[in-house]
C-alpha atoms as a PDB file:
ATOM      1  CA  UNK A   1      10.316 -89.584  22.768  1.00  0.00           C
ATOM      2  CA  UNK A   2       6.878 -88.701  23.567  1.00  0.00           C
ATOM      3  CA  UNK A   3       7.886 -85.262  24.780  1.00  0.00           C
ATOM      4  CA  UNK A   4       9.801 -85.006  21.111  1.00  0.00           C
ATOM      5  CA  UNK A   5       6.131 -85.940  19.218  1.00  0.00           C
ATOM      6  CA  UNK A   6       4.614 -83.508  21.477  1.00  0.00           C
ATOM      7  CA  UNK A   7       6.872 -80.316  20.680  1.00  0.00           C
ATOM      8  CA  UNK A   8       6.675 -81.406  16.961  1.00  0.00           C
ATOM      9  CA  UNK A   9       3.040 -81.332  16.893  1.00  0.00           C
ATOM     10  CA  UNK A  10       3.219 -77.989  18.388  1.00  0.00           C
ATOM     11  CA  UNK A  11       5.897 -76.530  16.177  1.00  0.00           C
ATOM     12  CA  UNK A  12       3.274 -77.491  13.454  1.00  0.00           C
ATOM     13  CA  UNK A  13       0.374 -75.912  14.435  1.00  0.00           C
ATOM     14  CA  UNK A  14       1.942 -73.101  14.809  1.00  0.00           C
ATOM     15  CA  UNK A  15       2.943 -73.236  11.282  1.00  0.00           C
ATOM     16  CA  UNK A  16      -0.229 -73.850  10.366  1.00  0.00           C
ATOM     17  CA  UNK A  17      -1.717 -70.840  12.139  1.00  0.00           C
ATOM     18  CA  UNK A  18       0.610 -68.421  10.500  1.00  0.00           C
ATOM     19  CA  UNK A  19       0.069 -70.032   7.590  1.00  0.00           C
ATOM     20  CA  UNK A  20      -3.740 -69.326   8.196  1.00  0.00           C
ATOM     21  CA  UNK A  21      -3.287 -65.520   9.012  1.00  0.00           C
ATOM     22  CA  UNK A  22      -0.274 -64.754   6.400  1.00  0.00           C
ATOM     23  CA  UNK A  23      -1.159 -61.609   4.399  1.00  0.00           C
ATOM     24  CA  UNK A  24      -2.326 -61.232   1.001  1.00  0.00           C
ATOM     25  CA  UNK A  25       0.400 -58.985  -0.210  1.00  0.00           C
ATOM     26  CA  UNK A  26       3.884 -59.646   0.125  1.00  0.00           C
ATOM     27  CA  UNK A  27       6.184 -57.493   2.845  1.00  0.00           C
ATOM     28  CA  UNK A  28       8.705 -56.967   0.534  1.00  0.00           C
ATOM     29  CA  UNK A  29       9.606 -53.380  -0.258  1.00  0.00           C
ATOM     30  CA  UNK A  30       7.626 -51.981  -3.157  1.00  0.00           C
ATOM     31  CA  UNK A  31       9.791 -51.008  -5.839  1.00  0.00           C
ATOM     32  CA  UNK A  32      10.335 -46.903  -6.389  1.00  0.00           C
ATOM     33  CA  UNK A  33       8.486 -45.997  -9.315  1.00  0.00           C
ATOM     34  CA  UNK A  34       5.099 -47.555  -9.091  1.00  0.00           C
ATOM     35  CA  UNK A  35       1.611 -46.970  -7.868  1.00  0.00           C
ATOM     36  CA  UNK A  36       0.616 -48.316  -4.205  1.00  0.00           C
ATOM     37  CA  UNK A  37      -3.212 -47.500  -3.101  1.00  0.00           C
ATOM     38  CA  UNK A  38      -2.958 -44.460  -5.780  1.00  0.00           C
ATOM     39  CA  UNK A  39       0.130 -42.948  -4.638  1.00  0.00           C
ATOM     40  CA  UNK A  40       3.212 -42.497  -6.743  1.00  0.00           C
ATOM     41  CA  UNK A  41       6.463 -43.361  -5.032  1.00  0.00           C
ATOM     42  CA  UNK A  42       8.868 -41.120  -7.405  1.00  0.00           C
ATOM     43  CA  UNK A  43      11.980 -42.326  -8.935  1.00  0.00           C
ATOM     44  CA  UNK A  44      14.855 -40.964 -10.515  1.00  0.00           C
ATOM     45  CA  UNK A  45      13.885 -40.287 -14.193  1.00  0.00           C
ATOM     46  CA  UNK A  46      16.686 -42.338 -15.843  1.00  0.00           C
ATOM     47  CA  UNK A  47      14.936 -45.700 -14.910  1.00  0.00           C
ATOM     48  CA  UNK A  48      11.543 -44.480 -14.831  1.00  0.00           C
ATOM     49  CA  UNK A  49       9.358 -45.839 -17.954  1.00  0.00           C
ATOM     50  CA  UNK A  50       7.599 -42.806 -19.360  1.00  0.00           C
ATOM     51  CA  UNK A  51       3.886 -43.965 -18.044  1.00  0.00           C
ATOM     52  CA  UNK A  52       5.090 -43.770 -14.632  1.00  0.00           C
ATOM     53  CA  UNK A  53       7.050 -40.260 -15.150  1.00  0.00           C
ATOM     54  CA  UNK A  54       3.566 -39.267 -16.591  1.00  0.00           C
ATOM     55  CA  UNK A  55       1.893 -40.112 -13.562  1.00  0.00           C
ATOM     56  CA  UNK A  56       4.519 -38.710 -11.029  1.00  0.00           C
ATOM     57  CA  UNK A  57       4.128 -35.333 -13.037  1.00  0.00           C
ATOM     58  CA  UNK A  58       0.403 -35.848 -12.386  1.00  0.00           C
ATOM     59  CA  UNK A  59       0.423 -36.283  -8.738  1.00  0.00           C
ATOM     60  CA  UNK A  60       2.605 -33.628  -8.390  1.00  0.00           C
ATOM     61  CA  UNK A  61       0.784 -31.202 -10.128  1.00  0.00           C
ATOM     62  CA  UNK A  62      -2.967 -32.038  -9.295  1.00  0.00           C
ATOM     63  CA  UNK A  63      -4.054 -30.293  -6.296  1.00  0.00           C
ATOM     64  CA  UNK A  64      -5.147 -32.920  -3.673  1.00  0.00           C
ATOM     65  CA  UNK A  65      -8.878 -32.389  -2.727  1.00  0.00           C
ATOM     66  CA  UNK A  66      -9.831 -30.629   0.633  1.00  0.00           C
ATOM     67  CA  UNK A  67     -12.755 -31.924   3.039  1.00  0.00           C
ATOM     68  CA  UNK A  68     -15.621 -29.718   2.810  1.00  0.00           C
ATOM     69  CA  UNK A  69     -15.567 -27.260   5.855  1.00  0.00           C
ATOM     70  CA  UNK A  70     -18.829 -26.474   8.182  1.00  0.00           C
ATOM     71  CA  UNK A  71     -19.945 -24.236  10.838  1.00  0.00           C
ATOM     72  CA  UNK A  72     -17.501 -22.178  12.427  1.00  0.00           C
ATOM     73  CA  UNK A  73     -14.663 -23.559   9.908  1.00  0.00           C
ATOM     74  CA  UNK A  74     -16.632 -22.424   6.798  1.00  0.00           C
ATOM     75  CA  UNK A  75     -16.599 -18.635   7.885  1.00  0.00           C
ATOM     76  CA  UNK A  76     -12.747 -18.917   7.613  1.00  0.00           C
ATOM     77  CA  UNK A  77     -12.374 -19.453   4.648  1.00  0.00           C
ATOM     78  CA  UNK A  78     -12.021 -16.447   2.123  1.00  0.00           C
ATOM     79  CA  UNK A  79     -15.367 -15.856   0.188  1.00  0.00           C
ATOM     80  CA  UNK A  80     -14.860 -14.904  -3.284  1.00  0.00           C
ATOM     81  CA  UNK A  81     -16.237 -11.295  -4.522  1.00  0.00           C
ATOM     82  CA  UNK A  82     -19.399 -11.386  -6.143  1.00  0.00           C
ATOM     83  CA  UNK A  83     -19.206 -10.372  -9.583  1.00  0.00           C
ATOM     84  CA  UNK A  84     -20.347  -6.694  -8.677  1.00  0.00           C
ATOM     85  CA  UNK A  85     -18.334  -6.137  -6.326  1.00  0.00           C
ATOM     86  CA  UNK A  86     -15.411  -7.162  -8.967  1.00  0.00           C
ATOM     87  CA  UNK A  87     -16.797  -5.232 -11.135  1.00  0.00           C
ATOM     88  CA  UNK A  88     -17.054  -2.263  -8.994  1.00  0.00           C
ATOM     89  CA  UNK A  89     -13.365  -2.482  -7.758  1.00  0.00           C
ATOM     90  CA  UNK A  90     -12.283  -2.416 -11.819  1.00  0.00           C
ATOM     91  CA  UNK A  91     -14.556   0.688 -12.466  1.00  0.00           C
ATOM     92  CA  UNK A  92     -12.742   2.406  -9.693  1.00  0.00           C
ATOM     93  CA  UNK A  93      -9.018   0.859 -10.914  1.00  0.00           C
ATOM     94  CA  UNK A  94     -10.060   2.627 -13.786  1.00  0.00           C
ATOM     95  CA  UNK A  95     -11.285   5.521 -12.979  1.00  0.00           C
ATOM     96  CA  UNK A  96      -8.079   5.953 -10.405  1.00  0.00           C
ATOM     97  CA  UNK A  97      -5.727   5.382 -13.599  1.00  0.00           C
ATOM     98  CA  UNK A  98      -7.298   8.057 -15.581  1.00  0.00           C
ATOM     99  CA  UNK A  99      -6.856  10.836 -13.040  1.00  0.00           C
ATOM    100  CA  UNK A 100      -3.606   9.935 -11.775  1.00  0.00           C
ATOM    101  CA  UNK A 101      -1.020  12.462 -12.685  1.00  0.00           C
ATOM    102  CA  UNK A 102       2.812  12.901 -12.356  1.00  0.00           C
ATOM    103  CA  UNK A 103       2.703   8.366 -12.993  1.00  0.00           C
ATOM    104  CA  UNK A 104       1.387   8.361  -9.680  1.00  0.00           C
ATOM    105  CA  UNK A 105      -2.233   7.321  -9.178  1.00  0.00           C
ATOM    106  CA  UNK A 106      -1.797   8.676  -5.650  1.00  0.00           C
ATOM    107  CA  UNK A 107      -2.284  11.867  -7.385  1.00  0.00           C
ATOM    108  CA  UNK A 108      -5.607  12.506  -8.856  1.00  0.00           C
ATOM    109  CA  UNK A 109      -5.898  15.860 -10.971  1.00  0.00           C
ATOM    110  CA  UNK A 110      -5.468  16.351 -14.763  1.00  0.00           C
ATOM    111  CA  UNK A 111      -2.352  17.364 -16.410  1.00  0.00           C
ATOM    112  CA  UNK A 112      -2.086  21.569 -17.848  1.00  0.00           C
ATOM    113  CA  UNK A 113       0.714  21.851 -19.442  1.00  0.00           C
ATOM    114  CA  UNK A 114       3.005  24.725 -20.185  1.00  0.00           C
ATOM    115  CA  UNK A 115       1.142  27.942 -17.860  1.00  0.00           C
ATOM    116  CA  UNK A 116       2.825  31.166 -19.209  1.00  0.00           C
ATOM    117  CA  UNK A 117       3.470  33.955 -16.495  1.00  0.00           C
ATOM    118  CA  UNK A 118       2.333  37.482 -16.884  1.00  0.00           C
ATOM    119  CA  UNK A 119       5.523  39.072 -15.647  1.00  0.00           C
ATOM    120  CA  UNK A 120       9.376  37.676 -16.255  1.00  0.00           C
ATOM    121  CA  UNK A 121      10.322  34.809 -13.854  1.00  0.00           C
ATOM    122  CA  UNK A 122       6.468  33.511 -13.681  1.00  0.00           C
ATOM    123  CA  UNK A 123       5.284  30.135 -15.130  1.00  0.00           C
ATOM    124  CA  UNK A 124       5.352  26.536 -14.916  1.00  0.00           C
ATOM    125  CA  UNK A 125       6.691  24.454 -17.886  1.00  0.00           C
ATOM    126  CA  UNK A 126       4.416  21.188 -17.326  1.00  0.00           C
ATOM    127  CA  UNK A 127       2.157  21.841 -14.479  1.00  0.00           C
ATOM    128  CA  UNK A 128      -0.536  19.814 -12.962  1.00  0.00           C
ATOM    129  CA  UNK A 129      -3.825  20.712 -11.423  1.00  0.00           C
ATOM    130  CA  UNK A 130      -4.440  18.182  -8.303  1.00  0.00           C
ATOM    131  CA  UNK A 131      -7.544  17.493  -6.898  1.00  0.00           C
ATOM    132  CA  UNK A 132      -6.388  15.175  -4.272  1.00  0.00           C
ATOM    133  CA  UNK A 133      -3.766  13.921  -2.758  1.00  0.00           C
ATOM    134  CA  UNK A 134      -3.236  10.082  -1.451  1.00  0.00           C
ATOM    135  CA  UNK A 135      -7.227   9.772  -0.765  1.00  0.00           C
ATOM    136  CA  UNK A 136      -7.341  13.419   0.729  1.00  0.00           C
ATOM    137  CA  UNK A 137      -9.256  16.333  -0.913  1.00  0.00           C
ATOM    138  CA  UNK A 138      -7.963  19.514  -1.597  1.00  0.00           C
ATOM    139  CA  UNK A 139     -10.759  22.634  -1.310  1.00  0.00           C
ATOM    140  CA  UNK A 140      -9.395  23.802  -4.059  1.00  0.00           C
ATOM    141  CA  UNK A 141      -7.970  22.436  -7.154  1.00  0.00           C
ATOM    142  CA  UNK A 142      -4.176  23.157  -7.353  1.00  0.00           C
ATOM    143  CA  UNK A 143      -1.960  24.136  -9.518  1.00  0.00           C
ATOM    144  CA  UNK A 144       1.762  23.396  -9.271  1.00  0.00           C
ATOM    145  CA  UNK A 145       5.082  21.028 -10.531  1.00  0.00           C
ATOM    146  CA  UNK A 146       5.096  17.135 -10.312  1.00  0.00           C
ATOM    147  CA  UNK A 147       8.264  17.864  -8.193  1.00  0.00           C
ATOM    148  CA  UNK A 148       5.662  19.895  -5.765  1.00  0.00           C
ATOM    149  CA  UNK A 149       3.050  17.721  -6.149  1.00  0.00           C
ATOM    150  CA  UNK A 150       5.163  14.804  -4.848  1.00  0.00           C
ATOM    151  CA  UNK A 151       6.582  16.426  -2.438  1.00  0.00           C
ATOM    152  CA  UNK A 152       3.400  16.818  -1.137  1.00  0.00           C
ATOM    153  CA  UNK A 153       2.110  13.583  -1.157  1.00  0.00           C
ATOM    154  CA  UNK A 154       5.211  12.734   1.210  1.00  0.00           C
ATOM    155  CA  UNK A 155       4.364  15.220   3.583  1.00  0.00           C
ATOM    156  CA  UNK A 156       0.375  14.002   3.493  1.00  0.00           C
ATOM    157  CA  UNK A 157       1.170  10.317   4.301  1.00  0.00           C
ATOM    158  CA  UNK A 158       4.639  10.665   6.612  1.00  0.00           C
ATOM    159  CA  UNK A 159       3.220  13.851   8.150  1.00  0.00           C
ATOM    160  CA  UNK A 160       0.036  15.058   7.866  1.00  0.00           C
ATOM    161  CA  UNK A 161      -1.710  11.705   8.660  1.00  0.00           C
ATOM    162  CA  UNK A 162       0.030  10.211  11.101  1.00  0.00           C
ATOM    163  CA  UNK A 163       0.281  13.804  13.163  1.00  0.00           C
ATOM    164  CA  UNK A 164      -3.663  13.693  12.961  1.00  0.00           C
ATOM    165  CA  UNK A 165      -4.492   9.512  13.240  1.00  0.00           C
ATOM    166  CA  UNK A 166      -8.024   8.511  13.876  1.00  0.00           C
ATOM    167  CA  UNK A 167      -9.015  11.662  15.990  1.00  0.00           C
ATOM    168  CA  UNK A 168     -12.472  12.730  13.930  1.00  0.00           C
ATOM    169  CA  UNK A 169     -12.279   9.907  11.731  1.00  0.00           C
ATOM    170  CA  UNK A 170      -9.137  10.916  10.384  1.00  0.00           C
ATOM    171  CA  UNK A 171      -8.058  13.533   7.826  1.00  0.00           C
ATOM    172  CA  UNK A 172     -10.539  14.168   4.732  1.00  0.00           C
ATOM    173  CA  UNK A 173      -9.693  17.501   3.128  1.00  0.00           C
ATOM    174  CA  UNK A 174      -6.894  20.120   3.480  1.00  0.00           C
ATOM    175  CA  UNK A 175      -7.850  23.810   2.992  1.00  0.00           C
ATOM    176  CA  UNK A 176      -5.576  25.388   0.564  1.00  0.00           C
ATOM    177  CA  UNK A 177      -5.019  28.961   1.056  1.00  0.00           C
ATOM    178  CA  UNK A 178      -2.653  29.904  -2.208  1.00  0.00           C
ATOM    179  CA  UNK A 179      -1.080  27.485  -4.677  1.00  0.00           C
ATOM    180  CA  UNK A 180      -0.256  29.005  -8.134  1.00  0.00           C
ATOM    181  CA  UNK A 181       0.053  32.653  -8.436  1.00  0.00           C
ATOM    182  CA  UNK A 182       2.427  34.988 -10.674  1.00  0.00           C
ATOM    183  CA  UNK A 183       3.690  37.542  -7.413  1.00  0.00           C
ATOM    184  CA  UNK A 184       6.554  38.440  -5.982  1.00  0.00           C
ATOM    185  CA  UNK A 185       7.202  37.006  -2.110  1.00  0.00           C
ATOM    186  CA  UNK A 186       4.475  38.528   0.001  1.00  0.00           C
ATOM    187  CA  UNK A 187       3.246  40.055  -2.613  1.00  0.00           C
ATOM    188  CA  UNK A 188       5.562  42.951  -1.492  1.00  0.00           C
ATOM    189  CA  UNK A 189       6.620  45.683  -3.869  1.00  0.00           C
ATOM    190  CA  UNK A 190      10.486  45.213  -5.548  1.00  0.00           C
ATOM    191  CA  UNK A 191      10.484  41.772  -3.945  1.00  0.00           C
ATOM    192  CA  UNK A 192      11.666  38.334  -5.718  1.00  0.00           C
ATOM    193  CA  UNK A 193       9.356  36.215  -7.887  1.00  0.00           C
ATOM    194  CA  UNK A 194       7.629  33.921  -5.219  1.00  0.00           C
ATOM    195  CA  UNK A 195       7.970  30.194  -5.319  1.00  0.00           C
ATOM    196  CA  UNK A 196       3.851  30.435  -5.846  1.00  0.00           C
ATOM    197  CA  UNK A 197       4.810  32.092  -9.365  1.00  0.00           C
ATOM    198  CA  UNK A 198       6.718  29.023 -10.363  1.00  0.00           C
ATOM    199  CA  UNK A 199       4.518  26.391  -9.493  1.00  0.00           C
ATOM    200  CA  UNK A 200       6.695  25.341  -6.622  1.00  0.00           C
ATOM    201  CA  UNK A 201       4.576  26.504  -3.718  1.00  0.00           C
ATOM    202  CA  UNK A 202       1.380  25.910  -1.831  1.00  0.00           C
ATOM    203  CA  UNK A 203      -0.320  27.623   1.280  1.00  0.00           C
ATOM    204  CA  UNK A 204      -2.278  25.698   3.543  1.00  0.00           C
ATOM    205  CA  UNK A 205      -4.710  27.465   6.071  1.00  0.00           C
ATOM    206  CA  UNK A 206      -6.602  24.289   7.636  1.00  0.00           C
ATOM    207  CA  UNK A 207      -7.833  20.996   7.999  1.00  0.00           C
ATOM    208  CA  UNK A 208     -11.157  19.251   7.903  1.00  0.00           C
ATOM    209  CA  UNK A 209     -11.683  15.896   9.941  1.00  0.00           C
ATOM    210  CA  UNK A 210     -14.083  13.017   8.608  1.00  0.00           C
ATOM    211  CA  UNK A 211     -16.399  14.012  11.527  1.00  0.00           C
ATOM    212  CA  UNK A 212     -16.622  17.657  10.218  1.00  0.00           C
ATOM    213  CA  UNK A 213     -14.404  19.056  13.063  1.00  0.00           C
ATOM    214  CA  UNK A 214     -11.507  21.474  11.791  1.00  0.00           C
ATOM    215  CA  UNK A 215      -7.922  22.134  12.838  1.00  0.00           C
ATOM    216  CA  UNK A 216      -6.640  25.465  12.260  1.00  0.00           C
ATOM    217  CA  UNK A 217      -3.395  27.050  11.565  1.00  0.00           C
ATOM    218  CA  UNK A 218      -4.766  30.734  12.991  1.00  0.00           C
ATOM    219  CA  UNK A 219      -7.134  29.544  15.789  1.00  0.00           C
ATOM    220  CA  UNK A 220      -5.461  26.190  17.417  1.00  0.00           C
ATOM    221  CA  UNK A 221      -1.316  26.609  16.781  1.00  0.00           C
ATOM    222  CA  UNK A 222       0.229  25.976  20.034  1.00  0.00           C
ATOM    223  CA  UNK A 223      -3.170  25.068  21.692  1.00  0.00           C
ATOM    224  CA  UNK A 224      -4.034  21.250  23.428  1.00  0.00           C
ATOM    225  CA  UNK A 225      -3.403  18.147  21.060  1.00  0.00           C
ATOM    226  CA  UNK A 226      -4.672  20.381  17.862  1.00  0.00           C
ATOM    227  CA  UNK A 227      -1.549  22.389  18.665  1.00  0.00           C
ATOM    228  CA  UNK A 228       0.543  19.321  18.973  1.00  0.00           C
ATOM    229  CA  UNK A 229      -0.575  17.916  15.583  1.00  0.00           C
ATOM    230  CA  UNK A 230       0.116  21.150  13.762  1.00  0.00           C
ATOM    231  CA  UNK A 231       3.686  21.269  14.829  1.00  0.00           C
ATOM    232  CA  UNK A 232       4.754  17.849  14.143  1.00  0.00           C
ATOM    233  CA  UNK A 233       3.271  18.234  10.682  1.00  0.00           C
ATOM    234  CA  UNK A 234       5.181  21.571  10.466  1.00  0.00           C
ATOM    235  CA  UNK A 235       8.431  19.882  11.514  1.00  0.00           C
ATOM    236  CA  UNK A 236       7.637  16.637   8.749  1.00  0.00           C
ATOM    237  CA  UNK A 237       7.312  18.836   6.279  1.00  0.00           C
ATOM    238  CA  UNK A 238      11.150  19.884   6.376  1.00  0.00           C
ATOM    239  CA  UNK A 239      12.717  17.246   4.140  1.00  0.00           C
ATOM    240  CA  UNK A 240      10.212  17.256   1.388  1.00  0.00           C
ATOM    241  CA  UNK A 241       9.925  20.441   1.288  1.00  0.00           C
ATOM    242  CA  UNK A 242      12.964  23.141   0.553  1.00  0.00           C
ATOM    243  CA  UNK A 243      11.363  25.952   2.709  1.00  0.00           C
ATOM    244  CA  UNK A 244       8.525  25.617   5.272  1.00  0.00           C
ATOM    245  CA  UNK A 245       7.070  28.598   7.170  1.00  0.00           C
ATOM    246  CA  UNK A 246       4.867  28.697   9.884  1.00  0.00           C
ATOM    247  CA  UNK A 247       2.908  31.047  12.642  1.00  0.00           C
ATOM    248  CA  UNK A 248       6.689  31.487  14.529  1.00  0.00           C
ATOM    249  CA  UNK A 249       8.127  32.598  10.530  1.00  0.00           C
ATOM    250  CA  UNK A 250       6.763  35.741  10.976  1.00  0.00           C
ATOM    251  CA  UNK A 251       3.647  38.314  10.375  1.00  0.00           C
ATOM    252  CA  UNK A 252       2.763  37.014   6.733  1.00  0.00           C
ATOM    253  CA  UNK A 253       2.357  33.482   7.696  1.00  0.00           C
ATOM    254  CA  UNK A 254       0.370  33.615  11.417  1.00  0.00           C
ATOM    255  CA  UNK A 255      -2.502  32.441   9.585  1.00  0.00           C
ATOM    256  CA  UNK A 256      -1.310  29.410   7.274  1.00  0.00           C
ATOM    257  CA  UNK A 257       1.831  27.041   6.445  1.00  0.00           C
ATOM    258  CA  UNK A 258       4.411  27.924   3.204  1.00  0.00           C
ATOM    259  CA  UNK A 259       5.285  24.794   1.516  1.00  0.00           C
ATOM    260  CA  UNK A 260       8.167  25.497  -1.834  1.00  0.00           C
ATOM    261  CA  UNK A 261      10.476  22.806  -3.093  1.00  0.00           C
ATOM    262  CA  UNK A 262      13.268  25.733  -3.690  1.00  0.00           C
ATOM    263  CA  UNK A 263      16.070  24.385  -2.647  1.00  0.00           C
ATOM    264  CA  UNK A 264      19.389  25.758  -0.996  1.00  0.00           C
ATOM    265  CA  UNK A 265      23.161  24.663  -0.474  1.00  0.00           C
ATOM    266  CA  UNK A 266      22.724  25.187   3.204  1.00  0.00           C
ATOM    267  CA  UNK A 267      19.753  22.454   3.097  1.00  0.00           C
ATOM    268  CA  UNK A 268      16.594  23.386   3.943  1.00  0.00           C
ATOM    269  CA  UNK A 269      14.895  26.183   5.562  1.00  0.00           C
ATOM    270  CA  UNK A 270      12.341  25.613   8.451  1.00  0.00           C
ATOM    271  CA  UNK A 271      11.161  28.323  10.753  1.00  0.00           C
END
């Protein structure tokens, strides 16, 4: 009996203890839909009153607020650009926009127009005069075709560049030896109307490096990595271009490359 009074006084402080330490908020499973230590447990919108589908809609859409990062963190994160520098970047958007022609600001010139030839089977119906050509310079402004004009800016960025990469900073101007002209092919006496004296053509002689060094078509064709550079542009340029000539075409072009967009059923012609 006295071990009976014993385990019931036990049992009951025990009760009493838990009693003591019980929390202040129920256990029971919060019900979907309301707000618990300001979070929103979501529920489907049929039940939900409209002040809680307010505030769902509100957590979801309020960006949650980031600790503020220092030291080494800091520097990763993206700095915005100053206001000049925004400023700057739209002046040259702009300035990029005006110049670009054939739609492509890649191209930076100013559009001509109809140029009428001299003799039958010369001109250009809507001809541009480029400047440069994907960031490069010309030495002289051009005149040719959009067709031509685009096909050159293929042959600049899948050829021309890659053929040359960072050696001397890179490539800043091409040379152009002969773009528009109203002659016959090699200027030769009975011959056809060149592809010059359609707009469709354009000689280039050389190429100037960031550092001021030069690559030549005369002095450096099949000599060390100049050499090397020169042909795989040459070989590039066969797919953009209808006809490409070269120091191995023969005596007319030792000196410089033939670039026309004429086009043949045989496909093109590289030599």
């Amino acid at each position: 009996m006295r071990m009976f009074l014993i385990s019931l006084g036990a049992v009951a402080a025990l009760t009493t203890a838990a009693a003591a330490q019980a929390p202040d908020r129920s256990l029971r499973p919060v019900a979907r839909g309301t707000i618990v230590a300001e979070q929103v447990v979501a529920m489907p919108a049929v039940v939900q009153p409209a002040a809680v589908q307010a505030a769902v809609r509100e957590a979801q859409t309020t960006p949650a607020s980031e600790p503020e990062r220092k030291g080494f963190f800091a520097a990763l994160r993206p700095k915005k650009r100053s206001a000049k520098v925004q400023m700057f970047a739209g002046k040259k958007k702009r300035e990029l926009l005006r110049g670009a022609v054939c739609g492509d600001v890649a191209l930076q010139g100013e559009p001509v127009g109809s140029v009428p030839g001299r003799i039958s089977g010369c001109g250009v119906g809507e001809a541009v005069k480029l400047r440069s050509v994907s960031g490069v310079t010309l030495s002289q402004q051009s005149v040719m075709d959009c067709g031509t004009a685009k096909a050159l800016k293929s042959w600049v960025e899948n050829g021309l560049k890659p053929a040359v990469g960072r050696r001397g900073g890179g490539v800043a101007k091409i040379k152009v030896a002969a773009h528009y002209a109203c002659r016959t092919r090699n200027n030769q006496k009975g011959a056809r109307i060149s592809e010059h004296g359609k707009g469709r053509a354009v000689d280039i002689s050389a190429f100037y490096l960031t550092d001021g060094s030069e690559i030549s078509v005369l002095k450096h064709w099949g000599q060390g990595w100049r050499g090397k550079a020169l042909r795989k542009m040459h070989k590039v340029a066969c797919g953009p271009f209808g006809t490409v000539l070269g120091p191995n075409a023969n005596r007319f072009h030792r000196d410089h490359f033939h670039f026309d967009t004429a086009r043949y059923r045989s496909g093109a012609y590289c030599k």
